[in-house]
Protein backbone atom coordinates (compact mmCIF):
# COMPACT_ATOMS: atom_id res chain seq x y z
CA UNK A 1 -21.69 33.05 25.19
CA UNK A 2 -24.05 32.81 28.34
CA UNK A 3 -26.69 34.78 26.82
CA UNK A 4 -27.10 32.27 23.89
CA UNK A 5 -28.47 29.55 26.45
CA UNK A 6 -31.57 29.56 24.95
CA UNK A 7 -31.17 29.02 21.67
CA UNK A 8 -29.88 25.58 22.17
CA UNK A 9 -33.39 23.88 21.93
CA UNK A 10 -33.99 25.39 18.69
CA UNK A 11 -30.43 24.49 17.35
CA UNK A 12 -30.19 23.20 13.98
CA UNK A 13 -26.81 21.41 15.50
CA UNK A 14 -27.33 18.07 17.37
CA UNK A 15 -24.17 18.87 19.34
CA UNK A 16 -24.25 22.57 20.39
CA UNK A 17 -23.38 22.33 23.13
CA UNK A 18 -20.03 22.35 21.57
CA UNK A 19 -20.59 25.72 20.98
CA UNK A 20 -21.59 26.56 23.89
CA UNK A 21 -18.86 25.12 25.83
CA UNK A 22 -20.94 24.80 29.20
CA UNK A 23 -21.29 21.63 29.92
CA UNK A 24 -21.48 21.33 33.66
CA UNK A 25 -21.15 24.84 34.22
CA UNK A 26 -23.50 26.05 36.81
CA UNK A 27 -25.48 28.81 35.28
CA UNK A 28 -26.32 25.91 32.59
CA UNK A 29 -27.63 23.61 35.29
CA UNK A 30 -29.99 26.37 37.43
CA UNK A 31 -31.04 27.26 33.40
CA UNK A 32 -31.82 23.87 32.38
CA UNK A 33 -33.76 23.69 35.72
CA UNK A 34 -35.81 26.32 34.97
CA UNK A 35 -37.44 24.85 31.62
CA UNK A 36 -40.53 23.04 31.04
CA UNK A 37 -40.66 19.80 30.43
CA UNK A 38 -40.54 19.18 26.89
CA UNK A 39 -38.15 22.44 26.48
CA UNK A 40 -35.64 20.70 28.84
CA UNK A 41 -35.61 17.44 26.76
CA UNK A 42 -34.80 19.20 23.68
CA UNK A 43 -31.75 21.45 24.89
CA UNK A 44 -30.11 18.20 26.58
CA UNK A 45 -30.17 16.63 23.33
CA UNK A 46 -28.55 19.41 21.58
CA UNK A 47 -26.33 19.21 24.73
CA UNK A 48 -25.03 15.84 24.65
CA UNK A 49 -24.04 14.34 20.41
CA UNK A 50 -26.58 11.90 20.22
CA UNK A 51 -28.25 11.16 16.77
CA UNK A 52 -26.13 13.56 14.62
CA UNK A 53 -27.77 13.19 11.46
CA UNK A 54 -25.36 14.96 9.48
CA UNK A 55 -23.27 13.69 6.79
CA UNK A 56 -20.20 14.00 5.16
CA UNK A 57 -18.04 16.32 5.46
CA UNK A 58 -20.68 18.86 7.30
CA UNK A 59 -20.51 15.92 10.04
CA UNK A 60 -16.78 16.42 9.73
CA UNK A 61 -16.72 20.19 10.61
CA UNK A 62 -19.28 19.27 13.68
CA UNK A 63 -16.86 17.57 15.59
CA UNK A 64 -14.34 20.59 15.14
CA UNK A 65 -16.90 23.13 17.07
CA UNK A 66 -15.13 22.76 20.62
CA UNK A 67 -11.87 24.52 18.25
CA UNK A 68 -13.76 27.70 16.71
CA UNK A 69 -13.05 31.18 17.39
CA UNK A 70 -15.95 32.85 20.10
CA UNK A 71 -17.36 35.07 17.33
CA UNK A 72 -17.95 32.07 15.08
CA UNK A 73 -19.90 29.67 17.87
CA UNK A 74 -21.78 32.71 18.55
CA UNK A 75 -22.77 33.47 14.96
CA UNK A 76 -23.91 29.14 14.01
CA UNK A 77 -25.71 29.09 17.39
CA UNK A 78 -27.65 32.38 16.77
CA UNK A 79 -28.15 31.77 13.37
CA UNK A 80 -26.39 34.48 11.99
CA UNK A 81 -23.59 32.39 10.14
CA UNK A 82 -24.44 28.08 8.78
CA UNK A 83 -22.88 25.67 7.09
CA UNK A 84 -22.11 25.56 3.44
CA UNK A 85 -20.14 23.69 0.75
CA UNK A 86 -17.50 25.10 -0.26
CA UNK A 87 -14.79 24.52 -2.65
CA UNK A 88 -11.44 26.93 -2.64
CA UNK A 89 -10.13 26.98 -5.76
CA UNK A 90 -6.53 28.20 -7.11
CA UNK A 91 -5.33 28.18 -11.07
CA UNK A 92 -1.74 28.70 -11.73
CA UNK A 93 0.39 28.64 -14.95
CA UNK A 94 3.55 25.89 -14.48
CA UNK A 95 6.08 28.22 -16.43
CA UNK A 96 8.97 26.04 -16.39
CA UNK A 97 8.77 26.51 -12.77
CA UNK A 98 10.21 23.75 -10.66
CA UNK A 99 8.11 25.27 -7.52
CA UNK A 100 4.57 26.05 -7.89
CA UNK A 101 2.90 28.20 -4.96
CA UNK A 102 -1.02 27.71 -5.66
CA UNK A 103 -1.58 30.22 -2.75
CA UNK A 104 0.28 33.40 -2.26
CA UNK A 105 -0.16 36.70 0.00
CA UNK A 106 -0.26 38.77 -3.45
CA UNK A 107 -3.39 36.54 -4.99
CA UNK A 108 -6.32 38.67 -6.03
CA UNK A 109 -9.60 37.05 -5.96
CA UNK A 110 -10.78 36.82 -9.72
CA UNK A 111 -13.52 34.31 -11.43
CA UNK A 112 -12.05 31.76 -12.89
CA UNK A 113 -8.34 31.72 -11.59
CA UNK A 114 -9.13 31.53 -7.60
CA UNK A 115 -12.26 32.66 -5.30
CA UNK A 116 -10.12 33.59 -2.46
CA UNK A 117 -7.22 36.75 -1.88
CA UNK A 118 -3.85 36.74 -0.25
CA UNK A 119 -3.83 33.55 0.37
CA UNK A 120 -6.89 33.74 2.96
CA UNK A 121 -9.86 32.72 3.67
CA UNK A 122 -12.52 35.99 4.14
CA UNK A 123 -13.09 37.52 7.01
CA UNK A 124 -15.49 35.99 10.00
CA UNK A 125 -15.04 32.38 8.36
CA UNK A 126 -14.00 28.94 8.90
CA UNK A 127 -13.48 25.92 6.95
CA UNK A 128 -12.70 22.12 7.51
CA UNK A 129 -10.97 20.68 4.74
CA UNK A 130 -12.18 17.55 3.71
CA UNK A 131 -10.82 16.84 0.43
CA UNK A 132 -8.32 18.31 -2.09
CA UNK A 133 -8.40 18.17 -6.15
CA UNK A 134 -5.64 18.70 -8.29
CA UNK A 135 -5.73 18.30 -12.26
CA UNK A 136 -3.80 19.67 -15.41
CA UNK A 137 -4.89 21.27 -18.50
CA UNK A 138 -3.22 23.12 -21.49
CA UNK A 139 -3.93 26.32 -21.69
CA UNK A 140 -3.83 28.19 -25.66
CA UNK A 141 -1.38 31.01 -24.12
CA UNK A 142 -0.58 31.57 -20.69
CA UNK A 143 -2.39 35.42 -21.24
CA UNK A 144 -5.21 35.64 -18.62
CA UNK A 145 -8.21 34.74 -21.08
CA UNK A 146 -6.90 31.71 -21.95
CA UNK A 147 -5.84 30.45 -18.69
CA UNK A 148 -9.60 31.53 -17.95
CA UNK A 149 -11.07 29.19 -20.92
CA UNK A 150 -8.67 25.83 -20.25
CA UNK A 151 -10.27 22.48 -20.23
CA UNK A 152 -8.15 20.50 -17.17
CA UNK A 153 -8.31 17.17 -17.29
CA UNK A 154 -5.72 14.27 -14.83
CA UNK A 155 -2.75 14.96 -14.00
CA UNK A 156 -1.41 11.67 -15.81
CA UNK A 157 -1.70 13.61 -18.73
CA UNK A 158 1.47 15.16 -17.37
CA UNK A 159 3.94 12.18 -15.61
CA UNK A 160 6.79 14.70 -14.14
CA UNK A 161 3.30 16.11 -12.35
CA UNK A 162 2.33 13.27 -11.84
CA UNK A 163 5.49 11.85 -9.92
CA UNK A 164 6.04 15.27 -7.68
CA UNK A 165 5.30 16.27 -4.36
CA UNK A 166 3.26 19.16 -2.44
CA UNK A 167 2.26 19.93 0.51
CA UNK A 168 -0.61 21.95 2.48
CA UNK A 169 0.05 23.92 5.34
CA UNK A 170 -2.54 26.64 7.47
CA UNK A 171 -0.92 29.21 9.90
CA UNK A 172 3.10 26.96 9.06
CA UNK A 173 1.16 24.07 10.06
CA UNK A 174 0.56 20.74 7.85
CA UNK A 175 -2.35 19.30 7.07
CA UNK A 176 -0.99 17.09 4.89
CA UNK A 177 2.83 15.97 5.00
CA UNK A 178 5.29 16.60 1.55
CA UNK A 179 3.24 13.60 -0.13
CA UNK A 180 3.46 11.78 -3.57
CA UNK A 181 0.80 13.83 -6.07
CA UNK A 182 0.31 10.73 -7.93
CA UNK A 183 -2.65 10.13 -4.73
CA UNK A 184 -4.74 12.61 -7.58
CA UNK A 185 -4.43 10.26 -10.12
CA UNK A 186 -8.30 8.92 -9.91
CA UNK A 187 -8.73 7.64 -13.65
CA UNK A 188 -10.05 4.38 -13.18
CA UNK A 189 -11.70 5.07 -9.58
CA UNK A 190 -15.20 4.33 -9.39
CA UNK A 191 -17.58 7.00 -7.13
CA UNK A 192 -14.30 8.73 -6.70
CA UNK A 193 -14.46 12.46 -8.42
CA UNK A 194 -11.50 13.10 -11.22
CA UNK A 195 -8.22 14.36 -9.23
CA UNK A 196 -10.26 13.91 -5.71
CA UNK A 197 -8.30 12.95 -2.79
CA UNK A 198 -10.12 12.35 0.10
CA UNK A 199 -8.58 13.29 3.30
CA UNK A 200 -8.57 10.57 6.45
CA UNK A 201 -7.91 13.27 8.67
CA UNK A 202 -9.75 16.35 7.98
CA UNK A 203 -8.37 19.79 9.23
CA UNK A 204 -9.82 23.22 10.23
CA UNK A 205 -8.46 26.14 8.89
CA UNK A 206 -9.51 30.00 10.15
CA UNK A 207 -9.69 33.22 8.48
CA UNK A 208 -6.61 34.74 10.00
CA UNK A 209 -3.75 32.28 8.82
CA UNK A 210 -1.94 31.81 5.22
CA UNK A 211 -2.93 28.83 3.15
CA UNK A 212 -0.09 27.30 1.27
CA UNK A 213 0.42 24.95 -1.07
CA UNK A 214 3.47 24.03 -2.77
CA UNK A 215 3.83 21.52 -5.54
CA UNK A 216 7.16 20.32 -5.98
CA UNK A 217 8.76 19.08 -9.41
CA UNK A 218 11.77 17.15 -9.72
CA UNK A 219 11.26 17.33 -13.59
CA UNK A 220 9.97 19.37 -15.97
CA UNK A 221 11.09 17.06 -19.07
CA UNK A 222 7.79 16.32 -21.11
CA UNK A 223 5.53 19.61 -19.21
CA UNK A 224 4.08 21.42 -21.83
CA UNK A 225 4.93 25.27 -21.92
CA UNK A 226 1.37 26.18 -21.52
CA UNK A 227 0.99 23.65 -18.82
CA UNK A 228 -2.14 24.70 -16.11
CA UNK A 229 -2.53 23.63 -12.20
CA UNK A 230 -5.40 23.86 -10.49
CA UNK A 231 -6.20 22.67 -7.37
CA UNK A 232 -9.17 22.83 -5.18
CA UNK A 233 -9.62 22.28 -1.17
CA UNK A 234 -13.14 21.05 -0.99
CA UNK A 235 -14.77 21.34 2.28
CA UNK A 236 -17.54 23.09 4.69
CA UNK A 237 -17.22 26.58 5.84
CA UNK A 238 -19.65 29.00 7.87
CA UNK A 239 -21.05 31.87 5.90
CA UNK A 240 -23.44 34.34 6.46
């Protein structure tokens, strides 16, 4: 990372020196001695987080920079890799299934059932997530074009759903606890997206580590037989 010292005035990151990880170091003080001026200013700013205009959950992931992998500071402080929305997506058929695994090692990636394989994130990539979204739909058939075409709507279309648990792990770590699903139930919310749970404390997930998700039903009395999941982890990631 010590040849990236000089793109820290040009930064797009109020706090890259995050990325850098060099605060204090001595090579960074006889560097910052030789600049100009004006140059100087600017890198110390990127240096220290001071007026971080960024919002939402792209503010989120900024605090998470001193916890990235080496190849991923490099690649957001050079430019090659920024910060995009992102939402990971996973559609799966209930089945009379008392366990529902939303994210499995045998996934394919395929448009309109899940944008991610095995389970993983792709390669060279990192994500904070923010927020999660589950809803419920009732699909014609469970064959794959009509799983494809299903309008999903709350989950308190579906109460034994509704009343389960699940729980989100990265690398056998949770990010959130076995918790109550009936946090998705948004109907009458105001501002808040349909099935959107927002997530107090956001968590960083990298490329290398299994995403699961397990939904939990005590019930399945009243689930229809084409009964639909999907569920979304809505977030920031770096891509190219």
């Amino acid at each position: 990372m010590l040849g990236n010292l000089g793109a820290l005035a040009n930064s797009e990151y109020a706090n890259a020196g995050d990325l850098i990880g060099l605060e204090g170091n001595e090579e960074l003080m006889g560097y910052l001695a030789s600049l100009d001026a004006v140059t100087r200013h600017k890198t110390m700013q990127k240096l220290y987080k001071k007026n971080n205009a960024s919002q939402g959950s792209r503010a989120e992931f900024e605090k998470f920079f001193s916890e990235l992998p080496a190849n991923i500071k490099e690649g957001l402080l050079n430019g090659k890799l920024r910060l995009a929305d992102t939402m990971i997506y996973s559609i799966k058929p209930i089945s009379g299934a008392k366990t529902i695994k939303m994210f499995e090692s045998q996934d394919i990636k395929e448009t309109n059932l899940r944008n991610i394989s095995n389970g993983r994130l792709p390669k060279n990539s990192a994500m904070l997530v923010s927020g999660i979204i589950m809803k419920y739909g009732v699909a014609a058939s469970l064959n794959k074009d009509d799983l494809m075409s299903t309008n999903y709507g709350s989950i308190s279309a579906a109460p034994a759903l509704a009343s389960g648990e699940f729980h989100l792990k990265a690398n056998k770590k949770h990010i959130i606890d076995p918790s109550n699903n009936d946090m998705f139930v948004t109907d009458n919310f105001q501002n808040v997206p349909l099935g959107y749970y927002k997530l107090a404390n956001p968590r960083l997930i990298h490329d290398d580590v299994d995403i699961e998700m397990e939904i939990e039903l005590g019930s399945i009395t009243g689930l229809n037989a084409n009964g639909v999941i999907k569920v979304a982890l809505h977030g920031t990631i770096t891509i190219p």
